[in-house]
C-alpha atoms as a PDB file:
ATOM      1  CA  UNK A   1     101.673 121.093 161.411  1.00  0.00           C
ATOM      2  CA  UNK A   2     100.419 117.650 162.374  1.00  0.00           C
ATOM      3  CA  UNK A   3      98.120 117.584 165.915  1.00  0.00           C
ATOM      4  CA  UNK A   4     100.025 115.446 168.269  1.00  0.00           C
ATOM      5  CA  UNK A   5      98.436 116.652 171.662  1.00  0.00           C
ATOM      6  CA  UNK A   6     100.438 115.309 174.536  1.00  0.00           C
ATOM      7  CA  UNK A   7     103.063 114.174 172.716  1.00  0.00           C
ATOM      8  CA  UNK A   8     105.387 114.654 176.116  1.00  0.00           C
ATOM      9  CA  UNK A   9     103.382 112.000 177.798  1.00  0.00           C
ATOM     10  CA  UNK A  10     103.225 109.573 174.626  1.00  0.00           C
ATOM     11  CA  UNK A  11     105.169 107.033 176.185  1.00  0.00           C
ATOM     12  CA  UNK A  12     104.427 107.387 179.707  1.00  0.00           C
ATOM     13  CA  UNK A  13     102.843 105.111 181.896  1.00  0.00           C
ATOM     14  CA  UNK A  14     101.517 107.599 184.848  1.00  0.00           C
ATOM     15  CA  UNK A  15      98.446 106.094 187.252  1.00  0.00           C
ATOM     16  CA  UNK A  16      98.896 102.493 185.323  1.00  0.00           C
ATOM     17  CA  UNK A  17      98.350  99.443 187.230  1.00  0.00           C
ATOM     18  CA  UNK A  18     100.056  96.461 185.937  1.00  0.00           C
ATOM     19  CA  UNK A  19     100.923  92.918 186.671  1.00  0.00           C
ATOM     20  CA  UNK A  20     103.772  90.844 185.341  1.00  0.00           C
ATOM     21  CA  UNK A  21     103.812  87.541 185.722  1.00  0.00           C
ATOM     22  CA  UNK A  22     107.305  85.717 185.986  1.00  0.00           C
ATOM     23  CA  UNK A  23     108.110  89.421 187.836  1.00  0.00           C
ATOM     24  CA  UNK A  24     111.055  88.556 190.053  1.00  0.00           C
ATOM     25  CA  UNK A  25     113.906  87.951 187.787  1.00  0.00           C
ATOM     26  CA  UNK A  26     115.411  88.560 184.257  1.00  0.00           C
ATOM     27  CA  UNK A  27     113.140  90.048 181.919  1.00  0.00           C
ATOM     28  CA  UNK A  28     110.006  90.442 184.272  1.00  0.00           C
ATOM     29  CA  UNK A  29     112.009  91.862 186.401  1.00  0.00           C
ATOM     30  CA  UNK A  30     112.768  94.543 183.491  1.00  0.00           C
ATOM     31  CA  UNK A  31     109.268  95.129 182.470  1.00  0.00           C
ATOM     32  CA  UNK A  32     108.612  95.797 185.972  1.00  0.00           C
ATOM     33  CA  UNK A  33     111.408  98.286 186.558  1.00  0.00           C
ATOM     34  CA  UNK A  34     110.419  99.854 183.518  1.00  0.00           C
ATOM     35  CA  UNK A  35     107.012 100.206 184.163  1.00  0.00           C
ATOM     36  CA  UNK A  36     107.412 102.080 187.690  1.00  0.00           C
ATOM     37  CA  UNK A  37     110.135 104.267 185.977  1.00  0.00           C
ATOM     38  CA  UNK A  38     107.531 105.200 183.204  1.00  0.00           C
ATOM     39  CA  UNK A  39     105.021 106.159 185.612  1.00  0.00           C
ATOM     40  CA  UNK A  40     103.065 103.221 186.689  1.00  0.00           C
ATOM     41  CA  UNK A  41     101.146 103.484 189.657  1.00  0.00           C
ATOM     42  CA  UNK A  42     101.529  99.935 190.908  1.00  0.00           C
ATOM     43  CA  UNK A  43     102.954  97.120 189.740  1.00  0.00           C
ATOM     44  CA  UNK A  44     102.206  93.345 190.834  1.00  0.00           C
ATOM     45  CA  UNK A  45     105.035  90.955 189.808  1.00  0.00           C
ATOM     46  CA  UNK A  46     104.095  87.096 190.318  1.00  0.00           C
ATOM     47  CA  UNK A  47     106.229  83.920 190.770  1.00  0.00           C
ATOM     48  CA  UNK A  48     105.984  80.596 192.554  1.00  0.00           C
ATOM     49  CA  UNK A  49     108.031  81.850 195.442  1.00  0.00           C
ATOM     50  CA  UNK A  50     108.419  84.579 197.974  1.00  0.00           C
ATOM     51  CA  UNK A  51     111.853  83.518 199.487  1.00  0.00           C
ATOM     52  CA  UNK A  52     114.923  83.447 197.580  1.00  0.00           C
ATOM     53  CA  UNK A  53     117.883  85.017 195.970  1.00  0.00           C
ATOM     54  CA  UNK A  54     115.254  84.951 193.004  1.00  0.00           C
ATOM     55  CA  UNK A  55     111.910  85.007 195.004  1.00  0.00           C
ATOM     56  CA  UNK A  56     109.680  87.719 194.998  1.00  0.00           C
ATOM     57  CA  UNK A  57     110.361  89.325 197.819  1.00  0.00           C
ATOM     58  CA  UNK A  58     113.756  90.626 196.956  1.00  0.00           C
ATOM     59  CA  UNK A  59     112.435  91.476 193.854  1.00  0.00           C
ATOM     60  CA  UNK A  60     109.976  93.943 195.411  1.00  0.00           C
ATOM     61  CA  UNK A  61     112.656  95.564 197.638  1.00  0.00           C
ATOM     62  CA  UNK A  62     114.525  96.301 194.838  1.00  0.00           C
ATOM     63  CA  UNK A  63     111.296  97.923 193.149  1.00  0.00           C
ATOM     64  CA  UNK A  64     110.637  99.737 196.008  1.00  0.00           C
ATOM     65  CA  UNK A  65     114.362 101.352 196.227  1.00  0.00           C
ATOM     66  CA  UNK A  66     113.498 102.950 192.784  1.00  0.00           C
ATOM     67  CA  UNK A  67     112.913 106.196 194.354  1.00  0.00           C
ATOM     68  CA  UNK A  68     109.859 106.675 192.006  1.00  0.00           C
ATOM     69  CA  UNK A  69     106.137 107.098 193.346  1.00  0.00           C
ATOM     70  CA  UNK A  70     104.878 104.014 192.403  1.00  0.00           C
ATOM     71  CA  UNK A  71     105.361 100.752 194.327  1.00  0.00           C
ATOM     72  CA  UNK A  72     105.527  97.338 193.907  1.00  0.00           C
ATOM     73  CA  UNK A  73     103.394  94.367 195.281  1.00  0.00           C
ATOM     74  CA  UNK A  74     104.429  90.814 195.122  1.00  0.00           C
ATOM     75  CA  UNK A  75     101.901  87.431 194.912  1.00  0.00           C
ATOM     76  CA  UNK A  76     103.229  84.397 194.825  1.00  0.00           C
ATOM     77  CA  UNK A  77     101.110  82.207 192.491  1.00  0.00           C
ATOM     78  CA  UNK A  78     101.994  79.713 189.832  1.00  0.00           C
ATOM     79  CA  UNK A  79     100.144  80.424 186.985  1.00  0.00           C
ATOM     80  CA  UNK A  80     100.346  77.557 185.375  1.00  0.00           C
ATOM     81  CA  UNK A  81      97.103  76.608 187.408  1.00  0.00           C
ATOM     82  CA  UNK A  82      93.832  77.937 186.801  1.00  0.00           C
ATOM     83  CA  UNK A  83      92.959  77.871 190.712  1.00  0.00           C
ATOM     84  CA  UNK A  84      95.817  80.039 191.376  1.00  0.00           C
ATOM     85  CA  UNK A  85      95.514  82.374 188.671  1.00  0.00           C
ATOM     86  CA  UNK A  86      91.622  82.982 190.051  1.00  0.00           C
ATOM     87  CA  UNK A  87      93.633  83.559 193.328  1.00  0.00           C
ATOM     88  CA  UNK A  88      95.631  86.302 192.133  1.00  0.00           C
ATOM     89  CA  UNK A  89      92.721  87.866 190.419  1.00  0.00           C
ATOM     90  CA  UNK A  90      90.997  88.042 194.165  1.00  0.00           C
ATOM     91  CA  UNK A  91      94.466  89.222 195.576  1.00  0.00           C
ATOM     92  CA  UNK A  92      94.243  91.632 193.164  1.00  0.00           C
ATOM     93  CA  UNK A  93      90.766  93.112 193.575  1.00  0.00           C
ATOM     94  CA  UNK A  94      91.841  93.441 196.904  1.00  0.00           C
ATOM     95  CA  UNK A  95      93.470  96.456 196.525  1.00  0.00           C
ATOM     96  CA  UNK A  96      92.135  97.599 192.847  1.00  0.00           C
ATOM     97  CA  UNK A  97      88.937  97.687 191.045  1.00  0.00           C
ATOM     98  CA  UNK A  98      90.835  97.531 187.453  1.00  0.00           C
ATOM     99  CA  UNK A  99      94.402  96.622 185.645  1.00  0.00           C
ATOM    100  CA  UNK A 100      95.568  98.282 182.608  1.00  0.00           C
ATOM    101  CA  UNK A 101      98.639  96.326 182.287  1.00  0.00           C
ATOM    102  CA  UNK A 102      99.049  92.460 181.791  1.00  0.00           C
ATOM    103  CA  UNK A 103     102.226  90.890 181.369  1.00  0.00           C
ATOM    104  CA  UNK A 104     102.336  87.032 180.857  1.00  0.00           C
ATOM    105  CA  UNK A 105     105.654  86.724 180.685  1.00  0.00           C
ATOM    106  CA  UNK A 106     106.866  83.519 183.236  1.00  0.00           C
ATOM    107  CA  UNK A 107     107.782  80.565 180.766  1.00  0.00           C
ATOM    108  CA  UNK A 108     109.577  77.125 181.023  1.00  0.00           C
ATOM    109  CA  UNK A 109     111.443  75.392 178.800  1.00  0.00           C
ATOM    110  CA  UNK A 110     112.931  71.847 178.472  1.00  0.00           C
ATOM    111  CA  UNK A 111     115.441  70.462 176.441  1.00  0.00           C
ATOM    112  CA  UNK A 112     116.862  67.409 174.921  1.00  0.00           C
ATOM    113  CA  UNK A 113     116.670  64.559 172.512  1.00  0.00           C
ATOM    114  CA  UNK A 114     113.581  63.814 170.536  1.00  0.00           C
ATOM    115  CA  UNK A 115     112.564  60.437 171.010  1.00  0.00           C
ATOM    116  CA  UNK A 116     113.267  59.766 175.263  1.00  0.00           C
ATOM    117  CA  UNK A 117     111.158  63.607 175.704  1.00  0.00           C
ATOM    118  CA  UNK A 118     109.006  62.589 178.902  1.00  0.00           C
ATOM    119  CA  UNK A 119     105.804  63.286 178.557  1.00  0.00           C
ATOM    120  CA  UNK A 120     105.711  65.307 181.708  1.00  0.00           C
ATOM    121  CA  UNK A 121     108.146  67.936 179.801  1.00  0.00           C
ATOM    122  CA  UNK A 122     105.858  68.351 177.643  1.00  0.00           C
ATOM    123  CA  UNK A 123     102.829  69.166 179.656  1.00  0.00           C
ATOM    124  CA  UNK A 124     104.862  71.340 181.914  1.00  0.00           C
ATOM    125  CA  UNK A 125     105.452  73.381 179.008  1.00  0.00           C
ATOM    126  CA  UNK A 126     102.170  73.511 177.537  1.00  0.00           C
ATOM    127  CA  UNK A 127     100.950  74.127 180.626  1.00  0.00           C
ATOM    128  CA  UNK A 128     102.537  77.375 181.581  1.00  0.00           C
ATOM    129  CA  UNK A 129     103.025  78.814 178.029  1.00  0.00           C
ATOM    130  CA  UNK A 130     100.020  78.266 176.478  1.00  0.00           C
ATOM    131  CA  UNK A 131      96.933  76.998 178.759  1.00  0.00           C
ATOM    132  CA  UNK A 132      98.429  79.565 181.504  1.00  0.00           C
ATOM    133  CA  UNK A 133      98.533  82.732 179.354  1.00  0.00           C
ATOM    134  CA  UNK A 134      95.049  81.959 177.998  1.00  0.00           C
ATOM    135  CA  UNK A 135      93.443  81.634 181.555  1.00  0.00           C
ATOM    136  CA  UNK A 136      95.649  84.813 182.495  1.00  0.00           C
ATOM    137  CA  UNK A 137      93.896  86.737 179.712  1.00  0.00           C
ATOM    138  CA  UNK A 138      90.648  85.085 179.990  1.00  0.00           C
ATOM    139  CA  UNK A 139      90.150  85.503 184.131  1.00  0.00           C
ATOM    140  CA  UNK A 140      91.604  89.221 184.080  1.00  0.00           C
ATOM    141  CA  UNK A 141      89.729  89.971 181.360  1.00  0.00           C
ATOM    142  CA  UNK A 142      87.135  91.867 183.704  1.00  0.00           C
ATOM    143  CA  UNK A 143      89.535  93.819 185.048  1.00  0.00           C
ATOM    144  CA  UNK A 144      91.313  94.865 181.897  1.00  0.00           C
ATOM    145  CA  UNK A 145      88.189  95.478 180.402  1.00  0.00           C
ATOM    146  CA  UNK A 146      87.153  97.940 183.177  1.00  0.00           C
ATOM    147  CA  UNK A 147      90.596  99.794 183.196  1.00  0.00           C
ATOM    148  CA  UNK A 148      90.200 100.641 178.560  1.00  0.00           C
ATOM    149  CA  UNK A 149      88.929 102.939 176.883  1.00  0.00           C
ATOM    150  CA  UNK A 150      88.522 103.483 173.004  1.00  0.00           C
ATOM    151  CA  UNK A 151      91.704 106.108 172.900  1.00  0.00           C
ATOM    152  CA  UNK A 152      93.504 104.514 175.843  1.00  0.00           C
ATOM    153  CA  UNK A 153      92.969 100.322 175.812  1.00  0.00           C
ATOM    154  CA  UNK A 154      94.042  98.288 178.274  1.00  0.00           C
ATOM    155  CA  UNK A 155      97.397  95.949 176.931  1.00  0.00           C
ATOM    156  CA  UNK A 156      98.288  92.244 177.049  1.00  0.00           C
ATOM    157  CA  UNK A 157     101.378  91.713 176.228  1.00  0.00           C
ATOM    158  CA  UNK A 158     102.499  87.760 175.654  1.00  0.00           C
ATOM    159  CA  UNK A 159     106.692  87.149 176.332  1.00  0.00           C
ATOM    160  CA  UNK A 160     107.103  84.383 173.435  1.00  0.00           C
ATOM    161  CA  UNK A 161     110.412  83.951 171.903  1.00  0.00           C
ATOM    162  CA  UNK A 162     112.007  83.765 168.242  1.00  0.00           C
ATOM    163  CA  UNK A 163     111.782  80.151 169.230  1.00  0.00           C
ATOM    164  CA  UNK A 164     107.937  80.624 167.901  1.00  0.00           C
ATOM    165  CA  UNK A 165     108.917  81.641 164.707  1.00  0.00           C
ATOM    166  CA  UNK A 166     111.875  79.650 163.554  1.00  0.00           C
ATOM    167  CA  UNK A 167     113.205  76.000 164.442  1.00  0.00           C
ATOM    168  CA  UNK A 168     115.958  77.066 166.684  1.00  0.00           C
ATOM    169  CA  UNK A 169     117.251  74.262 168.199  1.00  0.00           C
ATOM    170  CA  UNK A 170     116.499  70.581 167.378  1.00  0.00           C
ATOM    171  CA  UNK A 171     118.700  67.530 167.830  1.00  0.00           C
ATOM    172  CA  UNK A 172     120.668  66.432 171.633  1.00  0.00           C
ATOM    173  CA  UNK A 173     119.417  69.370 173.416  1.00  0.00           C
ATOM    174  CA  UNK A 174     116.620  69.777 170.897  1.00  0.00           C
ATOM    175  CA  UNK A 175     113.386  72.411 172.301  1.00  0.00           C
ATOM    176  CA  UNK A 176     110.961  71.309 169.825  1.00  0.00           C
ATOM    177  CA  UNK A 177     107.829  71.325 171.944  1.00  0.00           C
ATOM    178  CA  UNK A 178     109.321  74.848 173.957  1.00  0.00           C
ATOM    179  CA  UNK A 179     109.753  75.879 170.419  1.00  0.00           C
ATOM    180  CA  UNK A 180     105.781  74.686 169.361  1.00  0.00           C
ATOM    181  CA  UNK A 181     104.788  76.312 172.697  1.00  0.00           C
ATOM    182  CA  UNK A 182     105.824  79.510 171.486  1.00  0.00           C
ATOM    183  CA  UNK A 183     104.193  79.215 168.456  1.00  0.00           C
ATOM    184  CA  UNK A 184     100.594  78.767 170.335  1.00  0.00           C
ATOM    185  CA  UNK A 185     101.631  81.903 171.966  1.00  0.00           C
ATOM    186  CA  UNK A 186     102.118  84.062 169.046  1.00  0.00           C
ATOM    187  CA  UNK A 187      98.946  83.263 167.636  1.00  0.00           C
ATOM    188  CA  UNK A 188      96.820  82.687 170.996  1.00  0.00           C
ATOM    189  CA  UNK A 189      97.770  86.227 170.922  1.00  0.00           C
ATOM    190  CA  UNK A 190      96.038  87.469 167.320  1.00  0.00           C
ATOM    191  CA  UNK A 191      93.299  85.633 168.956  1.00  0.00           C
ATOM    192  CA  UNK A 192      92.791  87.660 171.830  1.00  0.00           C
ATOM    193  CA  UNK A 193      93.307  90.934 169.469  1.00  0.00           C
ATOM    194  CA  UNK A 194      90.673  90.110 167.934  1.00  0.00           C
ATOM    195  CA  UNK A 195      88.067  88.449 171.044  1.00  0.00           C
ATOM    196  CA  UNK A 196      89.184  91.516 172.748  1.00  0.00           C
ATOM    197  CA  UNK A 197      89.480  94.794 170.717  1.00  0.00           C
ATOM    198  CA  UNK A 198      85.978  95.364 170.774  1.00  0.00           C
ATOM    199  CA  UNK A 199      86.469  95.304 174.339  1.00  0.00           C
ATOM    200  CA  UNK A 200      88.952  98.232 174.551  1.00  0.00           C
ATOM    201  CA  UNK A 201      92.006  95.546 175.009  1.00  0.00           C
ATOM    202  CA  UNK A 202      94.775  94.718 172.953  1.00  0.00           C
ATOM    203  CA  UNK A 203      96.883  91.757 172.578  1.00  0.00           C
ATOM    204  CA  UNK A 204     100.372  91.786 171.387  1.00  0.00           C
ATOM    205  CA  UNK A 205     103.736  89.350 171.450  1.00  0.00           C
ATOM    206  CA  UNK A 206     107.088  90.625 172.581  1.00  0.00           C
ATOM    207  CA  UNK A 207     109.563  87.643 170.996  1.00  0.00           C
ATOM    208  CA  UNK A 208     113.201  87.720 172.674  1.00  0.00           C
ATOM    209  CA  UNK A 209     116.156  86.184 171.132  1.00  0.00           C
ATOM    210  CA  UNK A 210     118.937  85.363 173.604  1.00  0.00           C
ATOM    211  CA  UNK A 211     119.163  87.237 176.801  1.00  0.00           C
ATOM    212  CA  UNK A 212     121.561  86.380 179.260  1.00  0.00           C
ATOM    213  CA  UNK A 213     119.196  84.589 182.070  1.00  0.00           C
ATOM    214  CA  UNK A 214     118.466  81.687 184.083  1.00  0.00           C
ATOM    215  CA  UNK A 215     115.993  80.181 181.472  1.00  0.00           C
ATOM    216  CA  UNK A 216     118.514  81.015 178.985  1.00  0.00           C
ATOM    217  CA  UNK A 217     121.950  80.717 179.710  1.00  0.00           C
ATOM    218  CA  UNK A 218     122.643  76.326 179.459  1.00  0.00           C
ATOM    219  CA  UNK A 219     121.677  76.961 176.103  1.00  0.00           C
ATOM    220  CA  UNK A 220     123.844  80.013 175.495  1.00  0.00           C
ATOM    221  CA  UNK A 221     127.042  77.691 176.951  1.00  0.00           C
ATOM    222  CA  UNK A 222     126.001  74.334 174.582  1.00  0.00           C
ATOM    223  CA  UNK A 223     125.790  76.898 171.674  1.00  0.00           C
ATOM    224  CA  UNK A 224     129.100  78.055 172.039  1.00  0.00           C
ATOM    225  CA  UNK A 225     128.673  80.603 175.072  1.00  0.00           C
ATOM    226  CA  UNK A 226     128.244  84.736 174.341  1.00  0.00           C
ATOM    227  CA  UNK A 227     130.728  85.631 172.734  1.00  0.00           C
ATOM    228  CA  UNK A 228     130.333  82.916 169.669  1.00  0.00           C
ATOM    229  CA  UNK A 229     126.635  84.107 170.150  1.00  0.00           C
ATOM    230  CA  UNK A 230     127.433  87.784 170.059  1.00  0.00           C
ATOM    231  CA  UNK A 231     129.917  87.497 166.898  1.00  0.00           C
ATOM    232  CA  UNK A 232     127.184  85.860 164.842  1.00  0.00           C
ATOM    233  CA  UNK A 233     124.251  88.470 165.641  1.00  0.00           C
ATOM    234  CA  UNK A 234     124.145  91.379 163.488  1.00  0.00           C
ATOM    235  CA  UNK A 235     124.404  93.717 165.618  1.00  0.00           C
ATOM    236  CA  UNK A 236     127.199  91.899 167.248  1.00  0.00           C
ATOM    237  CA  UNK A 237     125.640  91.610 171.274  1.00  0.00           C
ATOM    238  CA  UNK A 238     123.112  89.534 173.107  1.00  0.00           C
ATOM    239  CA  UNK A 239     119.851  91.118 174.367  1.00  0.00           C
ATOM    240  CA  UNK A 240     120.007  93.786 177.161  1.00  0.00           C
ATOM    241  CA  UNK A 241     117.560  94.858 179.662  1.00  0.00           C
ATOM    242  CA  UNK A 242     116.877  98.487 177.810  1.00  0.00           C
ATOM    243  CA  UNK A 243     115.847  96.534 174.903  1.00  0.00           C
ATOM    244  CA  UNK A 244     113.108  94.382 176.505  1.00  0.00           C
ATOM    245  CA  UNK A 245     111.908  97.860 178.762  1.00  0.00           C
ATOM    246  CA  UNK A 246     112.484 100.097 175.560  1.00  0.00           C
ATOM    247  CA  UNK A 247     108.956  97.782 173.871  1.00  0.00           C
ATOM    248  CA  UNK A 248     107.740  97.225 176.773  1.00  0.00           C
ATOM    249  CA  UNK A 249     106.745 100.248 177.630  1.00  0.00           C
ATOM    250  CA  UNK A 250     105.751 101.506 174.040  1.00  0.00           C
ATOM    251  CA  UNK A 251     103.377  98.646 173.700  1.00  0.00           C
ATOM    252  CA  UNK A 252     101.666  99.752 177.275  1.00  0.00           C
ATOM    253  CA  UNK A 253     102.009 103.483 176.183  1.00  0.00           C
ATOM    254  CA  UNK A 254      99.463 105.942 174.314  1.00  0.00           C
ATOM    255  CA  UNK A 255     102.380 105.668 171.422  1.00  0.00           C
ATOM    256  CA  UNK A 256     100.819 102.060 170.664  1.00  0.00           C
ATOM    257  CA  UNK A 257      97.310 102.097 171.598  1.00  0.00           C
ATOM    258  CA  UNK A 258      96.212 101.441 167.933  1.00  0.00           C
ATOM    259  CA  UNK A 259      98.689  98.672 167.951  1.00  0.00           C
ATOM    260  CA  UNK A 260      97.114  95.011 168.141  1.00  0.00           C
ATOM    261  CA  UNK A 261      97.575  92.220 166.848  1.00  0.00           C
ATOM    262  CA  UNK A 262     101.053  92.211 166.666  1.00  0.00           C
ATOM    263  CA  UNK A 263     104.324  90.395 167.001  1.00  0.00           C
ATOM    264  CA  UNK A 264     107.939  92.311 167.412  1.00  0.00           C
ATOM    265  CA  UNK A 265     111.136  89.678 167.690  1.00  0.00           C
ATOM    266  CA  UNK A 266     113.836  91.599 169.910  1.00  0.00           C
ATOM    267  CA  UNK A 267     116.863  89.977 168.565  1.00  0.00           C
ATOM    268  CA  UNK A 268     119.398  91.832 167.094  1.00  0.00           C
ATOM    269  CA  UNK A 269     118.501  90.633 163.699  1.00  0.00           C
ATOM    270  CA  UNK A 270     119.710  86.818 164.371  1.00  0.00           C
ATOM    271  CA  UNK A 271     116.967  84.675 162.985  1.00  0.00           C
ATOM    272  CA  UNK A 272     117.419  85.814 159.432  1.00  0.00           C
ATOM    273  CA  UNK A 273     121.074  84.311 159.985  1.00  0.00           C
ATOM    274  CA  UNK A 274     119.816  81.489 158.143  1.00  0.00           C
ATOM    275  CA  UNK A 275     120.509  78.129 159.452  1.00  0.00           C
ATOM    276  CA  UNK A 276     122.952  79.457 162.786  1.00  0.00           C
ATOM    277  CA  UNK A 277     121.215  78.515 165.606  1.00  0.00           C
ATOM    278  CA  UNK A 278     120.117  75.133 163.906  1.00  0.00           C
ATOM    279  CA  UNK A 279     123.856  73.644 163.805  1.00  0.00           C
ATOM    280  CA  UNK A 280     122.620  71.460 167.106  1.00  0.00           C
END
């Protein structure tokens, strides 16, 4: 008989603190529901906004309605800049010593045709995908690092995209440098695995396909809308919230803490549909 001790708990999430950035909506808003269903203690979701039909706030009422033992705290920060990502560090440490849990999941996008791409597109994108998720990792890095141990390690999961590991979309509404953003993502985050093992922390990449979401769904409708999207998938739907909370949760559970390093595409299968998403 193989020793699996606690295997009832393997992908649990009980007394975990966790923040996820991009927490009020679509699939931060997942992770975070998932989270406080598996267990966590607390967990902060960030955005640029409080108010809203997409703010924080409601966001964190809906948490809160759970009827689970955990709670949720919002703080509105962009973290695209470093001076607010040092302020919801502080906000942080306000209330807790240590996170186990980072999500850097808020992400924009911009799309169109190659040669008019303002420059400003570009460095919004950068910006929050890239330099954002490294000063995420690198200014929480105390934190994590206080929260890991060698059998139970604190997690960083990046939210990149198959967009990092094909050339989706290129063309009138081409993403090229969303697309090249995402790539810096997936390997900023082999990067970290390897910085921060040694420091009880791992570093992995969640890559969606197509979710139905704000960020997502002009694209869906100039590709042909879901159903055109669904038919061509192999398993014949779009993402669902289960699937982003069903890795989610293993990556921040004991079921994956000798998992680093790594990259898992949650797509249905699509980007080995050779050529599909490049008819743009």
């Amino acid at each position: 008989m193989s020793d699996l001790p606690s295997f009832d708990r393997m992908f649990r999430l009980d007394g975990k603190v966790a923040l996820v950035t991009g927490g009020s909506r679509g699939l931060g808003l997942h992770t975070a529901t998932a989270f406080l269903l598996a267990g966590a203690k607390k967990v902060f979701i960030s955005a640029r906004k409080n108010a809203g039909p997409e703010g924080i706030d409601q966001a964190v009422e809906k948490l809160n309605k759970l009827g689970v033992s955990g709670k949720a705290v919002g703080i509105a920060a962009n973290v695209a800049n470093t001076d607010e990502i040092a302020r919801l560090v502080k906000e942080v440490q306000k209330t807790d010593d240590k996170l186990d849990i980072l999500v850097c999941n808020a992400g924009a996008t911009w799309g169109g045709p190659f040669e008019p791409t303002p420059d400003a597109s570009s460095q919004k994108v950068l910006d929050l995908n890239v330099r954002g998720v490294f000063n995420l990792a690198r200014l929480f890095t105390p934190l994590l690092e206080k929260a890991g141990t060698p059998q139970d390690p604190s997690r960083i999961v990046i939210v990149s995209s198959t967009a990092g590991v094909t050339v989706p979309h290129v063309g009138e509404h081409g993403t090229i440098m969303y697309s090249v953003s995402k790539a810096a993502a997936h390997h900023l985050s082999r990067q970290l695995a390897v910085e921060l093992g040694p420091r009880n922390i791992t570093t992995n990449t969640v890559a969606p396909g197509f979710f139905p979401s704000k960020l997502a769904n002009g694209l869906i409708e100039i590709l042909g809308g879901e159903q055109e999207l669904k038919d061509a998938n192999p398993r014949k739907r779009l993402g669902e919230p289960a699937d982003i909370a069903g890795v989610m949760v293993y990556l921040c559970s004991p079921a994956a803490s000798y998992v680093n390093g790594e990259d898992i595409c949650v797509d249905g299968g699509v980007r080995y549909a050779q050529g599909r998403q490049s008819k743009l």
